[in-house]
C-alpha atoms as a PDB file:
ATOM      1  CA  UNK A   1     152.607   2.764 183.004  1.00  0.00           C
ATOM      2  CA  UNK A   2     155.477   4.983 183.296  1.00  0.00           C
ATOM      3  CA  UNK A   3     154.347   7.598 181.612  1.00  0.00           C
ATOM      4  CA  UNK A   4     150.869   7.912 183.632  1.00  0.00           C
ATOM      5  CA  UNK A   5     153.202   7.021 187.109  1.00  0.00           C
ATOM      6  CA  UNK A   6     155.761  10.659 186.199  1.00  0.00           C
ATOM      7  CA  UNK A   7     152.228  12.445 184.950  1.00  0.00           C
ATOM      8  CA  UNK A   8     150.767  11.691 188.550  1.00  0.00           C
ATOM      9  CA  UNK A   9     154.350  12.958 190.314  1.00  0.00           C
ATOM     10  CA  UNK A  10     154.265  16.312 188.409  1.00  0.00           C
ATOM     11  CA  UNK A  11     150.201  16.838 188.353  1.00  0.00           C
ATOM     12  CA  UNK A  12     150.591  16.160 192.114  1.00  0.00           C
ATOM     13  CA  UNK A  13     154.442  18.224 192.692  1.00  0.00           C
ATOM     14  CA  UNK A  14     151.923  20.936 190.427  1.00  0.00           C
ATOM     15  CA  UNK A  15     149.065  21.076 192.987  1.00  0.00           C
ATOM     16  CA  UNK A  16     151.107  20.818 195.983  1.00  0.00           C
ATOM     17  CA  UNK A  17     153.473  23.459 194.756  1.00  0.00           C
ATOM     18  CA  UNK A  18     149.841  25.799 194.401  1.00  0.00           C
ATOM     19  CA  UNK A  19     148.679  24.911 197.786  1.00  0.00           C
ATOM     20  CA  UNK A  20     151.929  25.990 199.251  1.00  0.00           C
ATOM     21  CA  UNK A  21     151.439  29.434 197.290  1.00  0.00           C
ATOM     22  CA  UNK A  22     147.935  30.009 198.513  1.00  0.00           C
ATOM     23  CA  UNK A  23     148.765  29.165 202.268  1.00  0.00           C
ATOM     24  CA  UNK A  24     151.926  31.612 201.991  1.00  0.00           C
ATOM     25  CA  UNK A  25     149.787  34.047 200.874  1.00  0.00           C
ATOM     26  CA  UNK A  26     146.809  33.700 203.150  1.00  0.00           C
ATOM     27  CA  UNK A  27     150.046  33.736 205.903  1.00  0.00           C
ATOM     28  CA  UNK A  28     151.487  36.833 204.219  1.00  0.00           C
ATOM     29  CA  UNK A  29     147.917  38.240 204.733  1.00  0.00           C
ATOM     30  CA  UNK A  30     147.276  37.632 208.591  1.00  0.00           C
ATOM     31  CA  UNK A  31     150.533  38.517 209.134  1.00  0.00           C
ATOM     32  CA  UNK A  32     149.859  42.041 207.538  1.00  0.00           C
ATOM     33  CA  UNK A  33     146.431  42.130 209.117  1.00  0.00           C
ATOM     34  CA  UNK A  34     148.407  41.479 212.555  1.00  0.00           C
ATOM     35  CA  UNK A  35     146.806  38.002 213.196  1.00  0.00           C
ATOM     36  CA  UNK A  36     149.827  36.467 214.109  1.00  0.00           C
ATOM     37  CA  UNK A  37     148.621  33.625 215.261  1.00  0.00           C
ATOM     38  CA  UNK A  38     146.788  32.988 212.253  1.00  0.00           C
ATOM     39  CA  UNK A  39     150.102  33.527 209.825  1.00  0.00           C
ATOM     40  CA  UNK A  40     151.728  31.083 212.229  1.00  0.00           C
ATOM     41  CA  UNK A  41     149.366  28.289 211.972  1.00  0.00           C
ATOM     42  CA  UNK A  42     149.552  28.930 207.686  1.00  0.00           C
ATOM     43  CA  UNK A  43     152.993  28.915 207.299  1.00  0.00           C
ATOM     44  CA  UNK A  44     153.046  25.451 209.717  1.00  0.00           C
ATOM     45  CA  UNK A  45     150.787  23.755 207.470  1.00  0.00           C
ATOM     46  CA  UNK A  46     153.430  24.380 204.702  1.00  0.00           C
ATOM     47  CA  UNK A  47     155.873  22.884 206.606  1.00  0.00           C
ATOM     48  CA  UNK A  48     153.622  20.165 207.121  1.00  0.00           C
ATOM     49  CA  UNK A  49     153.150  19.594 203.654  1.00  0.00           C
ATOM     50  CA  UNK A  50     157.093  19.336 203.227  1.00  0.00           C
ATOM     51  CA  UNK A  51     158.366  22.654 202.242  1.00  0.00           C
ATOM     52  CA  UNK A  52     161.593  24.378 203.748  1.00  0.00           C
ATOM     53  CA  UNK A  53     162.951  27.471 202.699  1.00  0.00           C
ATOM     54  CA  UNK A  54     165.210  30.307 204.731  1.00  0.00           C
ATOM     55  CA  UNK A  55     162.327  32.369 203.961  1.00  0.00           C
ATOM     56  CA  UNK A  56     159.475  30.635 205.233  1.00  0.00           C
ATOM     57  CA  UNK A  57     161.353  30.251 208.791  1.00  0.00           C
ATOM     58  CA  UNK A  58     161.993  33.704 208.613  1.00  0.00           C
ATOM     59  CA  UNK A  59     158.608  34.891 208.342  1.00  0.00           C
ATOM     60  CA  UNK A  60     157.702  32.038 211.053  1.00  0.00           C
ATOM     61  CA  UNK A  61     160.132  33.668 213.270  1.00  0.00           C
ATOM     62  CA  UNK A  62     158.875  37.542 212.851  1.00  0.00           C
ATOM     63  CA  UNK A  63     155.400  36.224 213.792  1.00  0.00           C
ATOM     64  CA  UNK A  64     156.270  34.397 216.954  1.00  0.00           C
ATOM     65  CA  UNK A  65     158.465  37.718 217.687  1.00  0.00           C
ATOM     66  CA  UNK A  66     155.233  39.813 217.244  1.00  0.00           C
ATOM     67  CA  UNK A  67     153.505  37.004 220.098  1.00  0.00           C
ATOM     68  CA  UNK A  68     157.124  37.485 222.593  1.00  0.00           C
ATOM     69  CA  UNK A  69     157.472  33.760 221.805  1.00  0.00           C
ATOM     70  CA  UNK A  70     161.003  33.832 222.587  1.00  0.00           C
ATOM     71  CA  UNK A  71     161.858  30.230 221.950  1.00  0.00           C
ATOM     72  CA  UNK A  72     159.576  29.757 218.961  1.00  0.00           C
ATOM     73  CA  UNK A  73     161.310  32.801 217.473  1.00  0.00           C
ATOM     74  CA  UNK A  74     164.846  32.021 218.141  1.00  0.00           C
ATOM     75  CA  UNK A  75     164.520  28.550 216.857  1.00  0.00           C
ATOM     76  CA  UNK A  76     162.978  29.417 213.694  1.00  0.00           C
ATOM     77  CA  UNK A  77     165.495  32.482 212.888  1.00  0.00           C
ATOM     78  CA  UNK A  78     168.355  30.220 213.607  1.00  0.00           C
ATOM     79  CA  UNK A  79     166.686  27.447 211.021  1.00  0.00           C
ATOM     80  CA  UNK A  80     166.476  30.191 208.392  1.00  0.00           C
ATOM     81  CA  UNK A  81     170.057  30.644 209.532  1.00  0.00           C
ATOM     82  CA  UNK A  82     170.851  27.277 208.418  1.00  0.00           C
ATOM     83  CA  UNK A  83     169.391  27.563 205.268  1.00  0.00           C
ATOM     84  CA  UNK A  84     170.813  31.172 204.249  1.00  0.00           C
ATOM     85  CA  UNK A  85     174.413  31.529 206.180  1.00  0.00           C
ATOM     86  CA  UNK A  86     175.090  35.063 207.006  1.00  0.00           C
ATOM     87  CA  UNK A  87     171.816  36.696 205.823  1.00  0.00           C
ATOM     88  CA  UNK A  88     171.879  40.356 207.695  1.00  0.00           C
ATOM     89  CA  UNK A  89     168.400  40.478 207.974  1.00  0.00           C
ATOM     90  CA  UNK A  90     167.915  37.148 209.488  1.00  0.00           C
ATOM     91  CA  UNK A  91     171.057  37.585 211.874  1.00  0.00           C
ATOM     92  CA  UNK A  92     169.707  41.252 212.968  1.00  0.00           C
ATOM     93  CA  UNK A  93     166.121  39.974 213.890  1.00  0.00           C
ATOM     94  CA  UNK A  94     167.861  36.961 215.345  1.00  0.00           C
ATOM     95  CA  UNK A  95     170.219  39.318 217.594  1.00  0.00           C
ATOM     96  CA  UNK A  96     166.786  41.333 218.234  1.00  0.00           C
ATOM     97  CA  UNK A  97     165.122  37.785 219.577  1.00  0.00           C
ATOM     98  CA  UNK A  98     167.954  36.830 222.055  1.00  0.00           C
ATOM     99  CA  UNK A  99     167.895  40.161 223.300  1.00  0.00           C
ATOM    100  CA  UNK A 100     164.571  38.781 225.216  1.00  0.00           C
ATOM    101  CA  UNK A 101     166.255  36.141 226.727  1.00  0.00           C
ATOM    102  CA  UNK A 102     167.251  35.717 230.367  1.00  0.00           C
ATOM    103  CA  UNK A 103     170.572  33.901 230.302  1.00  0.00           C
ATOM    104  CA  UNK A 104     174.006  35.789 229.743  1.00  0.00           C
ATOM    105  CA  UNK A 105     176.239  33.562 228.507  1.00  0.00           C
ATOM    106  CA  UNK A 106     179.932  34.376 228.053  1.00  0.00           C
ATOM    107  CA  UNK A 107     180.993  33.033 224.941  1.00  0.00           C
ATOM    108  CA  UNK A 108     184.640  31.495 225.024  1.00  0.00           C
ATOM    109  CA  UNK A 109     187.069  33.728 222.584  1.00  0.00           C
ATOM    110  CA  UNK A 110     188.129  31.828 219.423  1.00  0.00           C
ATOM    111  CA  UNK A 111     191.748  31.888 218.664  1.00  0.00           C
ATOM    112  CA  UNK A 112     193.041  33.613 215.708  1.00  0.00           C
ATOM    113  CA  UNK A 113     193.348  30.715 213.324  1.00  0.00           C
ATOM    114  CA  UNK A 114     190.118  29.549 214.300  1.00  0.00           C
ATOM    115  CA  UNK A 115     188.341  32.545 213.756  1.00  0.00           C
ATOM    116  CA  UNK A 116     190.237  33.109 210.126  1.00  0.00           C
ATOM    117  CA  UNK A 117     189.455  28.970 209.208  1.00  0.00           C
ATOM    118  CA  UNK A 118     185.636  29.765 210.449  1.00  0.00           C
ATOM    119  CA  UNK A 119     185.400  32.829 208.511  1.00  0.00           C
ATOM    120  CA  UNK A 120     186.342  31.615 205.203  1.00  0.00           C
ATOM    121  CA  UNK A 121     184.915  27.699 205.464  1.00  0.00           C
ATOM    122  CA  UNK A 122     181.484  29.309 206.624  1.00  0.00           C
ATOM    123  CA  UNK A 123     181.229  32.160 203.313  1.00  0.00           C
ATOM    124  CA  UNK A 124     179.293  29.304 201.687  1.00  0.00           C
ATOM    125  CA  UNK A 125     177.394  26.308 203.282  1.00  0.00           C
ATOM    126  CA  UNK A 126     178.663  22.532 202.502  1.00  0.00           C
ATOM    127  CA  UNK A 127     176.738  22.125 199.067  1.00  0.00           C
ATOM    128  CA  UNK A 128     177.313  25.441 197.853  1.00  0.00           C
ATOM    129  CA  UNK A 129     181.178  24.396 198.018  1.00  0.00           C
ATOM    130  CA  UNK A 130     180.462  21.195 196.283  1.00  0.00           C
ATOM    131  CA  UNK A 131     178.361  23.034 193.133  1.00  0.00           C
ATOM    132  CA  UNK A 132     181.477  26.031 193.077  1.00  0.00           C
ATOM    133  CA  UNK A 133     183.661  23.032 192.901  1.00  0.00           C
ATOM    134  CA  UNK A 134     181.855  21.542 189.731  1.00  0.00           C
ATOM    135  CA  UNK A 135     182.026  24.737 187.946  1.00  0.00           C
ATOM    136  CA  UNK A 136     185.688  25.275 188.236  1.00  0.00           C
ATOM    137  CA  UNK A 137     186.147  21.061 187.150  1.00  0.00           C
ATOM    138  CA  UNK A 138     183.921  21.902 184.045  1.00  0.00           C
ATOM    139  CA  UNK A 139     186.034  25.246 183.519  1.00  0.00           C
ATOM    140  CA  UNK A 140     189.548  23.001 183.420  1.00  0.00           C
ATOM    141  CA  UNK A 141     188.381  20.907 181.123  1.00  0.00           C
ATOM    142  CA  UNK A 142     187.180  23.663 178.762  1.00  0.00           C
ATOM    143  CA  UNK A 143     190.098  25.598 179.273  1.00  0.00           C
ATOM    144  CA  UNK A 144     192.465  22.289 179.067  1.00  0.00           C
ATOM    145  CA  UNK A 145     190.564  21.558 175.730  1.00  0.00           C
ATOM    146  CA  UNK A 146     191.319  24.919 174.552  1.00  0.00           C
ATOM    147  CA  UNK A 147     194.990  24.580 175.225  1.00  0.00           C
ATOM    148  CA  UNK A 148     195.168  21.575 172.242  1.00  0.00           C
ATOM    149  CA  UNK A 149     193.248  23.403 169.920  1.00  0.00           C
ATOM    150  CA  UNK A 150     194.618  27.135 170.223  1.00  0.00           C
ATOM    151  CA  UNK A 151     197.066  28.116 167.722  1.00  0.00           C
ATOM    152  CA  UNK A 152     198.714  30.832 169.207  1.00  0.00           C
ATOM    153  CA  UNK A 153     201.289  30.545 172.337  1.00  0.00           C
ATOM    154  CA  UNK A 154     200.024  33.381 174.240  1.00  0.00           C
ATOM    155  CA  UNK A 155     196.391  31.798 174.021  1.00  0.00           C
ATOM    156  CA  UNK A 156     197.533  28.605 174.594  1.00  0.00           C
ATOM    157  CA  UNK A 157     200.161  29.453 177.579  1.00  0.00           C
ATOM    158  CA  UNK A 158     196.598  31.715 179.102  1.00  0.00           C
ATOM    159  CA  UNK A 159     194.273  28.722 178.735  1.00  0.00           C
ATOM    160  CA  UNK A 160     196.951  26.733 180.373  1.00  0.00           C
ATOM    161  CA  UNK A 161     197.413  28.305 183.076  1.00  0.00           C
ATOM    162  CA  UNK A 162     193.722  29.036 183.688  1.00  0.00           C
ATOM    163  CA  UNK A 163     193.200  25.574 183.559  1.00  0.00           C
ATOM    164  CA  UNK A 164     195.435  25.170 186.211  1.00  0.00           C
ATOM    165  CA  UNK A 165     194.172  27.918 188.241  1.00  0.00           C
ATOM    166  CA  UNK A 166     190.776  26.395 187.859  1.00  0.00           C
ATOM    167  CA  UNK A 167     191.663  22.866 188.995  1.00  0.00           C
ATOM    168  CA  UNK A 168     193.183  24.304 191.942  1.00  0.00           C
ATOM    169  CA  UNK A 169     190.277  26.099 192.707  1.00  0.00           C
ATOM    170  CA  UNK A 170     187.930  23.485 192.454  1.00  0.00           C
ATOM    171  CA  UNK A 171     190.325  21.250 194.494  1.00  0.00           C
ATOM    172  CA  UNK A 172     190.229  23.423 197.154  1.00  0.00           C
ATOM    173  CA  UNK A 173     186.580  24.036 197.391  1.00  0.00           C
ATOM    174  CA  UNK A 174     185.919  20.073 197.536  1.00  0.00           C
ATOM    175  CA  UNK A 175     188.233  20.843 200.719  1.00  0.00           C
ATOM    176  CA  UNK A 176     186.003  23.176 201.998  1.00  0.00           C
ATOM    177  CA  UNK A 177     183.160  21.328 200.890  1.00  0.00           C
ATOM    178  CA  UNK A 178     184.119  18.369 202.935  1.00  0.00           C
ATOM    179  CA  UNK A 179     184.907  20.336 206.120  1.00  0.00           C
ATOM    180  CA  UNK A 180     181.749  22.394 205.788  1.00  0.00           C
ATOM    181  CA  UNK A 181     179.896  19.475 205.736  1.00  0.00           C
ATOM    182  CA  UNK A 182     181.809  17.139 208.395  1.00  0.00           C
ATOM    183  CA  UNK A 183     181.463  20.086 211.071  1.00  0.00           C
ATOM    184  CA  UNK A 184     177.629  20.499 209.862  1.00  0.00           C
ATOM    185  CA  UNK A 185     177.096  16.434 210.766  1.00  0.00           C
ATOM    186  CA  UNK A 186     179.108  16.838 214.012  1.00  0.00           C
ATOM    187  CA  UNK A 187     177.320  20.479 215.334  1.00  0.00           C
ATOM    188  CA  UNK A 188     174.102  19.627 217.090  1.00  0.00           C
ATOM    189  CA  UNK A 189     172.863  22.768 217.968  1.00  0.00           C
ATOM    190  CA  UNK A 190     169.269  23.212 219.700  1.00  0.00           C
ATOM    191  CA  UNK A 191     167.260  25.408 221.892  1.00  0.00           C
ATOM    192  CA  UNK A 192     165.756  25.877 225.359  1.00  0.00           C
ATOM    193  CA  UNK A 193     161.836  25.615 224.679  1.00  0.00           C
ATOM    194  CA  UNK A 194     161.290  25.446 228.559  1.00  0.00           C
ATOM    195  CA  UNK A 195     160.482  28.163 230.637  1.00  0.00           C
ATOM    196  CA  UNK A 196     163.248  27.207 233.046  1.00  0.00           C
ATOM    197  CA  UNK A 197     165.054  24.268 232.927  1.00  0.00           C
ATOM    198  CA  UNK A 198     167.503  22.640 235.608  1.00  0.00           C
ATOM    199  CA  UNK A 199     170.984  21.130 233.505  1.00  0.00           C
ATOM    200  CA  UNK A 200     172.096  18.082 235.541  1.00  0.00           C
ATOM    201  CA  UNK A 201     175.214  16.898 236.022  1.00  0.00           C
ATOM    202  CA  UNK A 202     174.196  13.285 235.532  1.00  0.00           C
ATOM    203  CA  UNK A 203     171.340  11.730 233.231  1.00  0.00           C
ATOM    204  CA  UNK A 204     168.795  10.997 235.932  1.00  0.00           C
ATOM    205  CA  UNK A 205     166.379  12.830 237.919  1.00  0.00           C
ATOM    206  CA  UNK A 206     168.154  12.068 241.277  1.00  0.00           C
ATOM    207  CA  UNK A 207     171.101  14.051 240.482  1.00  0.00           C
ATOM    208  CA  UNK A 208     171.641  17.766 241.406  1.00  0.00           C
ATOM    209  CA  UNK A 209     171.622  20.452 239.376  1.00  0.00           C
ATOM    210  CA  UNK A 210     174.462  22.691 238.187  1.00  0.00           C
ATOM    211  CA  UNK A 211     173.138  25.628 236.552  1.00  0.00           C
ATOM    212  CA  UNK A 212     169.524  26.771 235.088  1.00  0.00           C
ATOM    213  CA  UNK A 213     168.848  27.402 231.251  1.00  0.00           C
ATOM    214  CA  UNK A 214     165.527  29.225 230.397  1.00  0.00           C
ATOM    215  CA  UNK A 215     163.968  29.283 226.979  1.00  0.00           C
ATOM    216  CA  UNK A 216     165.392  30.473 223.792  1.00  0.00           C
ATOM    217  CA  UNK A 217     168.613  29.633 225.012  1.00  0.00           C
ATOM    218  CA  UNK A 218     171.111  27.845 222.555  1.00  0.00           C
ATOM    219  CA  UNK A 219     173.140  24.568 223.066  1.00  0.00           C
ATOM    220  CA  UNK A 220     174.565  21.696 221.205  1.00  0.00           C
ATOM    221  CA  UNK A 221     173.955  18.285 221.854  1.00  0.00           C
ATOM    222  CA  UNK A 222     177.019  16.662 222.506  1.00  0.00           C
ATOM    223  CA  UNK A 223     175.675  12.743 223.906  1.00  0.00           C
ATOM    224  CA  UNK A 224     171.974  10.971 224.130  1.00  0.00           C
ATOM    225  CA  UNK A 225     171.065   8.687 227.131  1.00  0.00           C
ATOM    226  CA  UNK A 226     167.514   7.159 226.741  1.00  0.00           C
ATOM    227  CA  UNK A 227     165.199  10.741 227.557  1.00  0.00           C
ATOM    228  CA  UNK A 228     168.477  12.966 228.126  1.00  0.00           C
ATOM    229  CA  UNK A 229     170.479  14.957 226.096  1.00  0.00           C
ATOM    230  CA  UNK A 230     173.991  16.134 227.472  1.00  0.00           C
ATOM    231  CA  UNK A 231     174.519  19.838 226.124  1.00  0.00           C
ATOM    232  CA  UNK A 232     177.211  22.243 225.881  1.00  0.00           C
ATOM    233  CA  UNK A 233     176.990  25.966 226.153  1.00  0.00           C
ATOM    234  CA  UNK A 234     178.722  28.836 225.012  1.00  0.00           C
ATOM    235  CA  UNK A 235     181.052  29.578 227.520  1.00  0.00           C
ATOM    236  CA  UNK A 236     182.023  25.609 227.595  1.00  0.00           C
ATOM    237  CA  UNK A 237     179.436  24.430 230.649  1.00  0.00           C
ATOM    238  CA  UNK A 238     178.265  21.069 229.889  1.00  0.00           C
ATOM    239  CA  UNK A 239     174.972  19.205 231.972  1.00  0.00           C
ATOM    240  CA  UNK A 240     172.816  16.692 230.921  1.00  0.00           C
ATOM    241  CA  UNK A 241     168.811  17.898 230.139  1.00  0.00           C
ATOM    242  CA  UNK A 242     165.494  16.029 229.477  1.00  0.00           C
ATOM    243  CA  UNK A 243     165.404  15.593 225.532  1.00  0.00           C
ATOM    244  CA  UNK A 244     161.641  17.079 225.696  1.00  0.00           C
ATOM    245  CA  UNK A 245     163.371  20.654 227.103  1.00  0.00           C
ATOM    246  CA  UNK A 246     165.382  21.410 224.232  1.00  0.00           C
ATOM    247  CA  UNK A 247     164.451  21.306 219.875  1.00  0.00           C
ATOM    248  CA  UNK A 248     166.917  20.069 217.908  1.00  0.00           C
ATOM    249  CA  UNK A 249     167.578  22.315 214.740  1.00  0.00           C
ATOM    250  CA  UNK A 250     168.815  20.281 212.248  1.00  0.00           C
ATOM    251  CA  UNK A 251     165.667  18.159 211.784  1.00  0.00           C
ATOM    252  CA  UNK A 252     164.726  18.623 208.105  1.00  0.00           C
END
């Protein structure tokens, strides 16, 4: 019963796996025939079926660019973003996209430790931390193994040390790993998918509003009350918006 229940998981993982081919292809297709709608609605039904990759969201993203979907194609560069951290084609199309957007935000400067701690915790994403960090643990054991059964002192002082090195290493990338991966739980990010939208300064409809957002616009989502989301943007404003205005983009 096993057996037939792990031949049904791959036979169907199999066919699945060769749907998703076709329907990229077919997608590839349109998109090179410039039916952009047409690549859209392909590469959505592989999503649909489960599938997530940096470079399906890509390609999602050049086709709503082709249709001056600005919110469609911000959203889906910045989920390829997620996927594949500092990717200079994805960032350069991304920067491309936001040029269409309305609002100028002026982004608050980060100080100089921030910006250094940013630069070298974001080099890798949260898992990519926790596999280095594996390596390195399997490489101190080697090496410490080595130590016992070299001969020689210079071998045996080099595998030392390298062992050491190594557990250091790995030590500090489950560090990393950690961080990575309690700012990735705590940043909320989304974006504008309304034309225009009014940020309030309360969560109801009676209150006024403080400034206007229009699409393709990112915030993060700092609170939820019932239907509103309260958001901060760039340059530190915070409102609260309808929960239908903006698309969360950490939902795979």
């Amino acid at each position: 019963m096993k057996k037939l229940l792990a031949l049904i998981i791959i036979i169907t993982a199999f066919v699945g796996n060769a749907q998703n081919e076709t329907l990229f292809s077919k997608a590839t297709d349109s998109y090179n025939d410039g039916d952009y709608q047409k690549a859209i609605e392909f590469y959505s039904e592989i999503l649909e079926n489960g599938q997530h990759s940096a470079e399906l969201y890509f390609n999602l993203g050049n086709a709503h660019y082709k249709l001056n979907q600005i919110a469609p194609s911000i959203y889906n560069y910045e989920k390829a973003l997620l996927l594949s951290p500092n990717d200079p084609e994805i960032m350069n199309n991304l920067s491309y996209a936001q040029n269409m957007t309305l609002d100028a935000i002026e982004i608050i400067p980060e100080t100089g430790l921030a910006k250094i701690y940013k630069t070298i915790t974001g080099i890798m994403t949260f898992d990519q931390w926790s596999y280095t960090a594996v390596v390195f643990m399997i490489l101190f054991v080697l090496l410490y193994i080595a130590f016992y059964y070299f001969k020689y002192a210079t071998k045996k002082r080099i595998a030392f040390i390298g062992s050491l090195v190594s557990l250091f290493i790995s030590i500090l990338t489950v560090v990393f790993a950690f961080i990575q991966y309690k700012d990735f739980r705590a940043d909320r990010p989304a974006i504008i998918f309304d034309s225009e939208v009014k940020i309030k300064a309360e969560p109801n409809n009676r209150s006024e509003p403080i400034f206007v957002l229009h699409e393709g616009t990112k915030v993060h989502v700092l609170d939820e009350l019932n239907e509103w989301n309260k958001i901060r943007i760039a340059d530190g404003k915070t409102g609260w918006v309808k929960s239908t205005s903006i698309e969360l983009l950490k939902d795979f």
